[in-house]
N, C-alpha and C. Protein backbone atom coordinates (compact mmCIF):
# COMPACT_ATOMS: atom_id res chain seq x y z
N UNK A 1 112.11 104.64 113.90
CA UNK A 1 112.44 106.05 113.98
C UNK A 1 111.74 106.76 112.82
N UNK A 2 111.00 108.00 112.98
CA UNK A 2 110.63 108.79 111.95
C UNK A 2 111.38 109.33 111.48
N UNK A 3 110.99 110.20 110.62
CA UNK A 3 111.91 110.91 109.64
C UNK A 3 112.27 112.12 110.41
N UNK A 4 111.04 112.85 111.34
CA UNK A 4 111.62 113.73 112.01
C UNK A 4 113.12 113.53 112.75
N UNK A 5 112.69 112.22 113.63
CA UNK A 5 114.07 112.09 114.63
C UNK A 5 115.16 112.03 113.66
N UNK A 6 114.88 111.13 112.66
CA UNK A 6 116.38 111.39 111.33
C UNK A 6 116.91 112.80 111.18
N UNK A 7 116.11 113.87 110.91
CA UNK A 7 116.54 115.07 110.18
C UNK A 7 117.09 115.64 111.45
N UNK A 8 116.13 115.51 112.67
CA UNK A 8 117.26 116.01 114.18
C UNK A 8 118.61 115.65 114.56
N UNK A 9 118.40 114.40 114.27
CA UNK A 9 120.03 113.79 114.67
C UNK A 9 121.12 113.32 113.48
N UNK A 10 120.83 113.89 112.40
CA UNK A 10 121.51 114.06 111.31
C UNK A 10 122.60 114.94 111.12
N UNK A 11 123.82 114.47 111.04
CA UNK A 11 124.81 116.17 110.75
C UNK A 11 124.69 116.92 110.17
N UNK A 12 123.88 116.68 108.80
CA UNK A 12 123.74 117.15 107.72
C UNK A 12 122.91 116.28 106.75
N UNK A 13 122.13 117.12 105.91
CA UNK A 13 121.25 116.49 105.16
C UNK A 13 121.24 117.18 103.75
N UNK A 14 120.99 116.34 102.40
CA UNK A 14 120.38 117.39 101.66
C UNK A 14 118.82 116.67 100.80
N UNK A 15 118.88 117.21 99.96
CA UNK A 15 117.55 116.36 99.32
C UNK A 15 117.47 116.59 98.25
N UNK A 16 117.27 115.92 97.54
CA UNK A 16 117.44 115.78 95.78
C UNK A 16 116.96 114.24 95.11
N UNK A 17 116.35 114.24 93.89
CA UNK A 17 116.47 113.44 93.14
C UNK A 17 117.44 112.33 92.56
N UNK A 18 118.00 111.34 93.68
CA UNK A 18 119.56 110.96 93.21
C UNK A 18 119.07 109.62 92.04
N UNK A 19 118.64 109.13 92.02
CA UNK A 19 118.44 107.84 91.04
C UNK A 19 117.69 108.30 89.77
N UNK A 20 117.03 109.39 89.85
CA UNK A 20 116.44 109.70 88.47
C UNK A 20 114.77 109.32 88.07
N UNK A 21 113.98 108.70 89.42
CA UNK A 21 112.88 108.71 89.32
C UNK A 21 111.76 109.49 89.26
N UNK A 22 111.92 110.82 90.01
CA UNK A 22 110.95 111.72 89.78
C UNK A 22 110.94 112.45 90.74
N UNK A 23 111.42 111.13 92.24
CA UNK A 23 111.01 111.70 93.13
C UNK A 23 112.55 111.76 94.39
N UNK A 24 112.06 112.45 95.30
CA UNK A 24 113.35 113.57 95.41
C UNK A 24 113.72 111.94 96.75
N UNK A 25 115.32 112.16 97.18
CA UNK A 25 115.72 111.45 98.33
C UNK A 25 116.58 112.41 99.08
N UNK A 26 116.01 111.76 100.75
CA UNK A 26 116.75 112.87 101.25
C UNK A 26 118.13 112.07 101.92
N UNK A 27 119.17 112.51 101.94
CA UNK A 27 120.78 111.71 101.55
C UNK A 27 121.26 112.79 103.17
N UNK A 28 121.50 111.83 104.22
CA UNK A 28 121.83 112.33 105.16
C UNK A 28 123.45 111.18 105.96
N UNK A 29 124.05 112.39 106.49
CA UNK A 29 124.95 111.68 107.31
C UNK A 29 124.21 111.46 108.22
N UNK A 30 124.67 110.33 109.51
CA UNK A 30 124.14 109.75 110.77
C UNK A 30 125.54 110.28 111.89
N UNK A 31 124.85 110.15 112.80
CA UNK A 31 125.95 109.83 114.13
C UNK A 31 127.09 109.02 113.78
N UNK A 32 126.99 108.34 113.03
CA UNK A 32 128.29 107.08 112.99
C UNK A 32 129.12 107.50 111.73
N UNK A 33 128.55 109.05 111.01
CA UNK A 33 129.38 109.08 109.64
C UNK A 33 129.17 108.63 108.54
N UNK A 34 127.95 107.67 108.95
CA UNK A 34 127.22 106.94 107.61
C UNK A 34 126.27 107.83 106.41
N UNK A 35 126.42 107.32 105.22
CA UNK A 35 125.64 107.99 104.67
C UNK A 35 124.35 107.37 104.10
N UNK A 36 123.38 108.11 104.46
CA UNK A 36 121.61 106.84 104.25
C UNK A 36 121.01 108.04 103.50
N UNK A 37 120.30 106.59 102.54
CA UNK A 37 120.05 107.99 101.81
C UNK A 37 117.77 107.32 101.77
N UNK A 38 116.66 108.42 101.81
CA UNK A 38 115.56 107.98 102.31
C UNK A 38 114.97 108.11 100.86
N UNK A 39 114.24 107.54 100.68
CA UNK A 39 113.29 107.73 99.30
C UNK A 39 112.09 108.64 99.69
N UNK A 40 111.68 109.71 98.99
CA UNK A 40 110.34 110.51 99.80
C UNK A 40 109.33 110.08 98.50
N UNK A 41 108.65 109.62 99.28
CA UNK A 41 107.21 109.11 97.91
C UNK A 41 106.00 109.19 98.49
N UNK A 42 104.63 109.71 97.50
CA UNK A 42 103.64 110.20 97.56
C UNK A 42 102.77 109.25 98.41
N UNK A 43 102.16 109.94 99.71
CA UNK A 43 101.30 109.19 100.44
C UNK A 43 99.90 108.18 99.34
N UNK A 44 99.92 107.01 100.07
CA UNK A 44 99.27 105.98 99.52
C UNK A 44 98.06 106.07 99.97
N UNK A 45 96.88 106.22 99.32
CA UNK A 45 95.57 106.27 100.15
C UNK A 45 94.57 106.39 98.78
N UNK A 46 93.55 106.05 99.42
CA UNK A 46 92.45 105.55 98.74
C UNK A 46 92.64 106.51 96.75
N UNK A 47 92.70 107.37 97.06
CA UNK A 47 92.88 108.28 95.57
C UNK A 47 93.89 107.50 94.84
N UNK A 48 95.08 106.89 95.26
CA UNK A 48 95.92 106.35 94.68
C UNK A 48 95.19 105.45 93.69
N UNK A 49 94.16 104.72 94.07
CA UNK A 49 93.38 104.03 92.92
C UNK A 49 93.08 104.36 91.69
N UNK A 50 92.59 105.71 91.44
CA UNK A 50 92.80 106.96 90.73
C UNK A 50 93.58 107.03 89.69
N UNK A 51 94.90 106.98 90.34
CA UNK A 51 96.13 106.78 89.18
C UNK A 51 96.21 105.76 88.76
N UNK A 52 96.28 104.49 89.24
CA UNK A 52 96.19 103.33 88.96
C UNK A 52 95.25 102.97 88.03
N UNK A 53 93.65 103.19 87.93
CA UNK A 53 92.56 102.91 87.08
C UNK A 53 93.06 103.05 85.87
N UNK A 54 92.80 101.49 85.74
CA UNK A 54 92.54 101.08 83.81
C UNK A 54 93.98 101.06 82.94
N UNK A 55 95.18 101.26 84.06
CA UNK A 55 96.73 101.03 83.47
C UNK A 55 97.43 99.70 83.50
N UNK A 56 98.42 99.99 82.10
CA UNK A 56 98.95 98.63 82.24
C UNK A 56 100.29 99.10 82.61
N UNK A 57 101.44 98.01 83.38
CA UNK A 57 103.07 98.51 83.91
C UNK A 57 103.37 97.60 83.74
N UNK A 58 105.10 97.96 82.35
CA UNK A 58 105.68 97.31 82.55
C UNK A 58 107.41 96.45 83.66
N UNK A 59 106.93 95.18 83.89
CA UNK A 59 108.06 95.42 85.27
C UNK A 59 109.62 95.47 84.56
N UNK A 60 110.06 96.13 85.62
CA UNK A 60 110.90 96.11 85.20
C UNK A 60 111.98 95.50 87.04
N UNK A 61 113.13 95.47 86.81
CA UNK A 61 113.89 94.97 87.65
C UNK A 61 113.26 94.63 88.92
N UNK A 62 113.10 93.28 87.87
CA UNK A 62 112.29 91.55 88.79
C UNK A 62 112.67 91.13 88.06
N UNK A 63 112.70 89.56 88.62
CA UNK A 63 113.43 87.88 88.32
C UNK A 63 112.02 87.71 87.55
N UNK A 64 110.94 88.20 87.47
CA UNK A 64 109.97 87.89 86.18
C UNK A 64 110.49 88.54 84.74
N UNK A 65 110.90 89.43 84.70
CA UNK A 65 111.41 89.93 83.60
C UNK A 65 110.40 90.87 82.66
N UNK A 66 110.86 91.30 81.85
CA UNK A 66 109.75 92.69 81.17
C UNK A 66 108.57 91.92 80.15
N UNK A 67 108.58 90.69 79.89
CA UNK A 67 107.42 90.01 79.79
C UNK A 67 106.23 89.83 79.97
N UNK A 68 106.28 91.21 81.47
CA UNK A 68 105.28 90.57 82.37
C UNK A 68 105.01 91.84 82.77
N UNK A 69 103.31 91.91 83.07
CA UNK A 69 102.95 93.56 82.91
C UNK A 69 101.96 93.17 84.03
N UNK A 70 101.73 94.64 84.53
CA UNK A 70 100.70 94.37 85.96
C UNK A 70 99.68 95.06 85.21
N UNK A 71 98.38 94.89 85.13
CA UNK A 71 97.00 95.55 84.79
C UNK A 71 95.95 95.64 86.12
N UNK A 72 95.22 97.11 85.98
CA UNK A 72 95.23 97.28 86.93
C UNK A 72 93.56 97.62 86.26
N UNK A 73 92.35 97.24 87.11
CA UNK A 73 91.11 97.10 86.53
C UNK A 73 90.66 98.64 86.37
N UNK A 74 89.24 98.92 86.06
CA UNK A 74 88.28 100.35 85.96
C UNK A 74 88.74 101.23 86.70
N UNK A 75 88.70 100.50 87.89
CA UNK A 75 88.93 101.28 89.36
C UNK A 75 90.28 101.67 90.35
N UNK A 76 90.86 100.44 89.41
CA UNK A 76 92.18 101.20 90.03
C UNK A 76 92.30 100.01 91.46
N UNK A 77 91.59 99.38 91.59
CA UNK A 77 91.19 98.78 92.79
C UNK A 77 91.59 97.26 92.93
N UNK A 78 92.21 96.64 91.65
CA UNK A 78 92.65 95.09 91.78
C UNK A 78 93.05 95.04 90.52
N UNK A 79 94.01 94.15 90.42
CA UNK A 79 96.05 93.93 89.83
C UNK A 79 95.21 92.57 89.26
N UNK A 80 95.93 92.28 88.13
CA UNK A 80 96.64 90.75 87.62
C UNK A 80 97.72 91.06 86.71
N UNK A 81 98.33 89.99 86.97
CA UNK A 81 99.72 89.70 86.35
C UNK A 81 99.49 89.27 84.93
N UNK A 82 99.90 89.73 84.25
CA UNK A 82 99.82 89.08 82.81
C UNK A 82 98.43 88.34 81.90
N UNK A 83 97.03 88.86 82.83
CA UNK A 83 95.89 88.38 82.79
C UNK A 83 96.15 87.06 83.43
N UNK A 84 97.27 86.41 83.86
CA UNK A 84 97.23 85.17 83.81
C UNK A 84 96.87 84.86 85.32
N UNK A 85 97.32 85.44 86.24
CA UNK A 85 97.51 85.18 87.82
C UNK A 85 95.95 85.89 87.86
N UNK A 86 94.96 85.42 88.83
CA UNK A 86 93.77 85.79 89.06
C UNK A 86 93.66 87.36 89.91
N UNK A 87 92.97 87.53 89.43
CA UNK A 87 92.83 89.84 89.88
C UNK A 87 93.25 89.58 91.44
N UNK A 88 93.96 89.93 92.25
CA UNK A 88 94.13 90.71 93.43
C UNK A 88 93.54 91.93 93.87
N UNK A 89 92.52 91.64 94.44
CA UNK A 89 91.60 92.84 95.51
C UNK A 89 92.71 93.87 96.24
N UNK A 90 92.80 95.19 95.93
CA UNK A 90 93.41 95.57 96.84
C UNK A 90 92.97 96.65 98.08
N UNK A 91 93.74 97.04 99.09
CA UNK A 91 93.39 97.88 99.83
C UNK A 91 94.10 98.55 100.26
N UNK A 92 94.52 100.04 100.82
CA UNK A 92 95.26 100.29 101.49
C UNK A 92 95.53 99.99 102.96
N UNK A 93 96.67 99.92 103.46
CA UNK A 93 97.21 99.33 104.30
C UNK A 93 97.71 100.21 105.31
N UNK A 94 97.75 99.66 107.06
CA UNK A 94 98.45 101.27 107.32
C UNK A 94 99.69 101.73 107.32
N UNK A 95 100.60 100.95 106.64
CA UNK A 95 102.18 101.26 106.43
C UNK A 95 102.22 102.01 105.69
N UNK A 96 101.38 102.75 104.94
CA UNK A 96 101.70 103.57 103.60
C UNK A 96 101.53 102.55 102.71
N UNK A 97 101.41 101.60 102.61
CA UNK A 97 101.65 100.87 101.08
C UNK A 97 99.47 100.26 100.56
N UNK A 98 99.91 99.37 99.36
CA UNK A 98 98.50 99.35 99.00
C UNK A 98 99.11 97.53 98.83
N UNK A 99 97.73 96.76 99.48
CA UNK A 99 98.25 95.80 98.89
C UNK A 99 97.55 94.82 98.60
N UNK A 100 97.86 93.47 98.00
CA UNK A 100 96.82 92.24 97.88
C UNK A 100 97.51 90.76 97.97
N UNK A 101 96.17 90.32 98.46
CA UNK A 101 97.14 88.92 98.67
C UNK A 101 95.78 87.72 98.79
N UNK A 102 96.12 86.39 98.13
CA UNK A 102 94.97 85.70 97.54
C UNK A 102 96.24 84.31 97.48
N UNK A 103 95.30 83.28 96.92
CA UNK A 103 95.79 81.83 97.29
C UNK A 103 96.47 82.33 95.75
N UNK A 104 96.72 82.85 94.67
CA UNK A 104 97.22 82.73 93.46
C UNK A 104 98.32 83.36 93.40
N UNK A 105 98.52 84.96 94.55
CA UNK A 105 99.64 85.63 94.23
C UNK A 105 99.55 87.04 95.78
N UNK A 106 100.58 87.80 95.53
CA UNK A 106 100.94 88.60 96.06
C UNK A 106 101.06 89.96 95.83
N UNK A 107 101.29 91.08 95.82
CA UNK A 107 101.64 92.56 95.75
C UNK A 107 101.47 92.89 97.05
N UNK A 108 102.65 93.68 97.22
CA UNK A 108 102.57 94.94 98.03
C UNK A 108 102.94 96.48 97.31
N UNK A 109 102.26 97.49 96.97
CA UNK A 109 102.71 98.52 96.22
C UNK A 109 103.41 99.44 97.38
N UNK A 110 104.22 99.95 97.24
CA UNK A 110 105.36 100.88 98.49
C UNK A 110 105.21 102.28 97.76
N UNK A 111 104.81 102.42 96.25
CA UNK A 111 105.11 103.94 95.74
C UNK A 111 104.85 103.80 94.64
N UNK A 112 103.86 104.86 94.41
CA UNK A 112 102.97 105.29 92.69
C UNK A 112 104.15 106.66 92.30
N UNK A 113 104.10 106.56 91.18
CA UNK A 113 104.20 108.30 90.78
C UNK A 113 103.70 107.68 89.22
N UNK A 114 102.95 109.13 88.86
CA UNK A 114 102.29 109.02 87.09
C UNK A 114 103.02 108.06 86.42
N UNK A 115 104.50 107.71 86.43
CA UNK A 115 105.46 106.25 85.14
C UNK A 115 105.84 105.70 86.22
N UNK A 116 105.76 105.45 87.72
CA UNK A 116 106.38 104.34 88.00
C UNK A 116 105.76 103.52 89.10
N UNK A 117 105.46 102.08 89.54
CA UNK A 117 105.78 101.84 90.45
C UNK A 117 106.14 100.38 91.05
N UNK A 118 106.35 100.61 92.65
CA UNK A 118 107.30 99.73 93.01
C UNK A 118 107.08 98.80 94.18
N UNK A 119 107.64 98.00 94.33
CA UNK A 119 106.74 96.95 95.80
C UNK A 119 107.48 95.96 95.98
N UNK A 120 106.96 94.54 96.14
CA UNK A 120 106.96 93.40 96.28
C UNK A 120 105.94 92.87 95.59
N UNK A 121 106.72 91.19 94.97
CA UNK A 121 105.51 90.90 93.85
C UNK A 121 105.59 89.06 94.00
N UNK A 122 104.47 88.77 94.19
CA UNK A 122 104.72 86.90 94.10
C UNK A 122 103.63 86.64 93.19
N UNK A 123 104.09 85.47 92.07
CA UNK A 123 102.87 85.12 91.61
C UNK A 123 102.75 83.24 91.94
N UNK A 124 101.93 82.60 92.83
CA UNK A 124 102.05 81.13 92.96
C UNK A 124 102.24 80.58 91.64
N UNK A 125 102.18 80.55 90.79
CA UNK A 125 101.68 79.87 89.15
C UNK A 125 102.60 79.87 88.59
N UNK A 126 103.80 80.88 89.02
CA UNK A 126 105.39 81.10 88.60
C UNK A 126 106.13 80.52 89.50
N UNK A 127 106.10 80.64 90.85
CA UNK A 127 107.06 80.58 91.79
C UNK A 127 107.16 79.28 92.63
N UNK A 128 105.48 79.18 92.63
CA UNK A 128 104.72 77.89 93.40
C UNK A 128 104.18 78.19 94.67
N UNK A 129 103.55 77.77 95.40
CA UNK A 129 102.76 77.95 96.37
C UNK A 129 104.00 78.69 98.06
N UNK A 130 104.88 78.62 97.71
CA UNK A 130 106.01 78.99 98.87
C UNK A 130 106.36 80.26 98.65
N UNK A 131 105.88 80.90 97.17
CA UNK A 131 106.98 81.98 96.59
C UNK A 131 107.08 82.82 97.59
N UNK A 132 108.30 83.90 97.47
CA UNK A 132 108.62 84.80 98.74
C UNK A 132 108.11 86.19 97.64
N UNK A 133 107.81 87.08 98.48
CA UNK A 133 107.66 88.69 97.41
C UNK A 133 109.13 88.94 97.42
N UNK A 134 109.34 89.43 96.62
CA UNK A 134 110.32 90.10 95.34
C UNK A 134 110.24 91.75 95.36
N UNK A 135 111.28 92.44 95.47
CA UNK A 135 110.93 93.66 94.91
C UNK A 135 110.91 93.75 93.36
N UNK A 136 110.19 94.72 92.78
CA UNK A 136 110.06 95.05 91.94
C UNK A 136 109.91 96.74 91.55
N UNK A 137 109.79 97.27 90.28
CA UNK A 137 109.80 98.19 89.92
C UNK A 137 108.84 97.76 88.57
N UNK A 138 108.22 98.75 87.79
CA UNK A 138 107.40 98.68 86.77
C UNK A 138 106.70 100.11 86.35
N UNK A 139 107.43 100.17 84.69
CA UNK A 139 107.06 101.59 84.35
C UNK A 139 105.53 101.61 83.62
N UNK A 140 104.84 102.34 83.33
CA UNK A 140 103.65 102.77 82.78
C UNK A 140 103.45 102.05 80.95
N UNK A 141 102.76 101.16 80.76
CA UNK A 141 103.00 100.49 79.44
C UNK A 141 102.55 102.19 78.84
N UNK A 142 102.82 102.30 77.29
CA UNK A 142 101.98 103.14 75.91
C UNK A 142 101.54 102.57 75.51
């Protein structure tokens, strides 16, 4: 279901910033009385590299722990973990997300903004050759 059909068959909706990231969620009742609340985050596409070029992030809420920083090359264009896990090529994908994946490790990125972002993360060298992706979160190193 898109977001359109959500906001149609919604009783009510509002939209706001509820967790404190930057970026706004829109917090709707459903047919059943439920309350769901959507994350709205900046389309993923080739510019996203852009922001990404030449930054380091630290993760934060992952089973890796804040130890562990994603660097992201010139271009914005391929990840390693801690220098240690070998660079991940990335690309955008057509789900909205950006991602990479190689015999050493994993990412899927779901959402940039300028201090944050967030995905799924495997590294084989930590986890072992089975690891499952992980969500994660990871703010902008200084």
């Amino acid at each position: 279901m898109d977001m359109t059909e959500i906001l149609k068959s919604a009783h009510s909706y509002k939209v706001g910033d509820i967790d404190g990231d930057g970026f706004d969620e829109i917090v709707y009742q459903d047919k059943q009385n439920n309350i769901k609340a959507i994350k709205v985050s900046p389309t993923l596409n080739e510019a996203t590299f852009n922001v990404l070029a030449s930054t380091k992030w630290v993760l934060s809420d992952h089973q890796y722990g804040s130890d562990y920083t994603l660097s992201f090359n010139l271009y914005g264009n391929s990840v390693s973990l801690n220098t240690g896990m070998a660079k991940l090529n990335l690309s955008v994908r057509s789900q909205n997300t950006i991602s990479g994946f190689s015999s050493v490790g994993s990412i899927i990125i779901e959402g940039v903004t300028p201090t944050m972002i967030w995905g799924k993360l495997s590294d084989h060298s930590i986890d072992g050759q089975n690891a499952e992706l992980t969500p994660f979160k990871a703010f902008i190193k200084k």
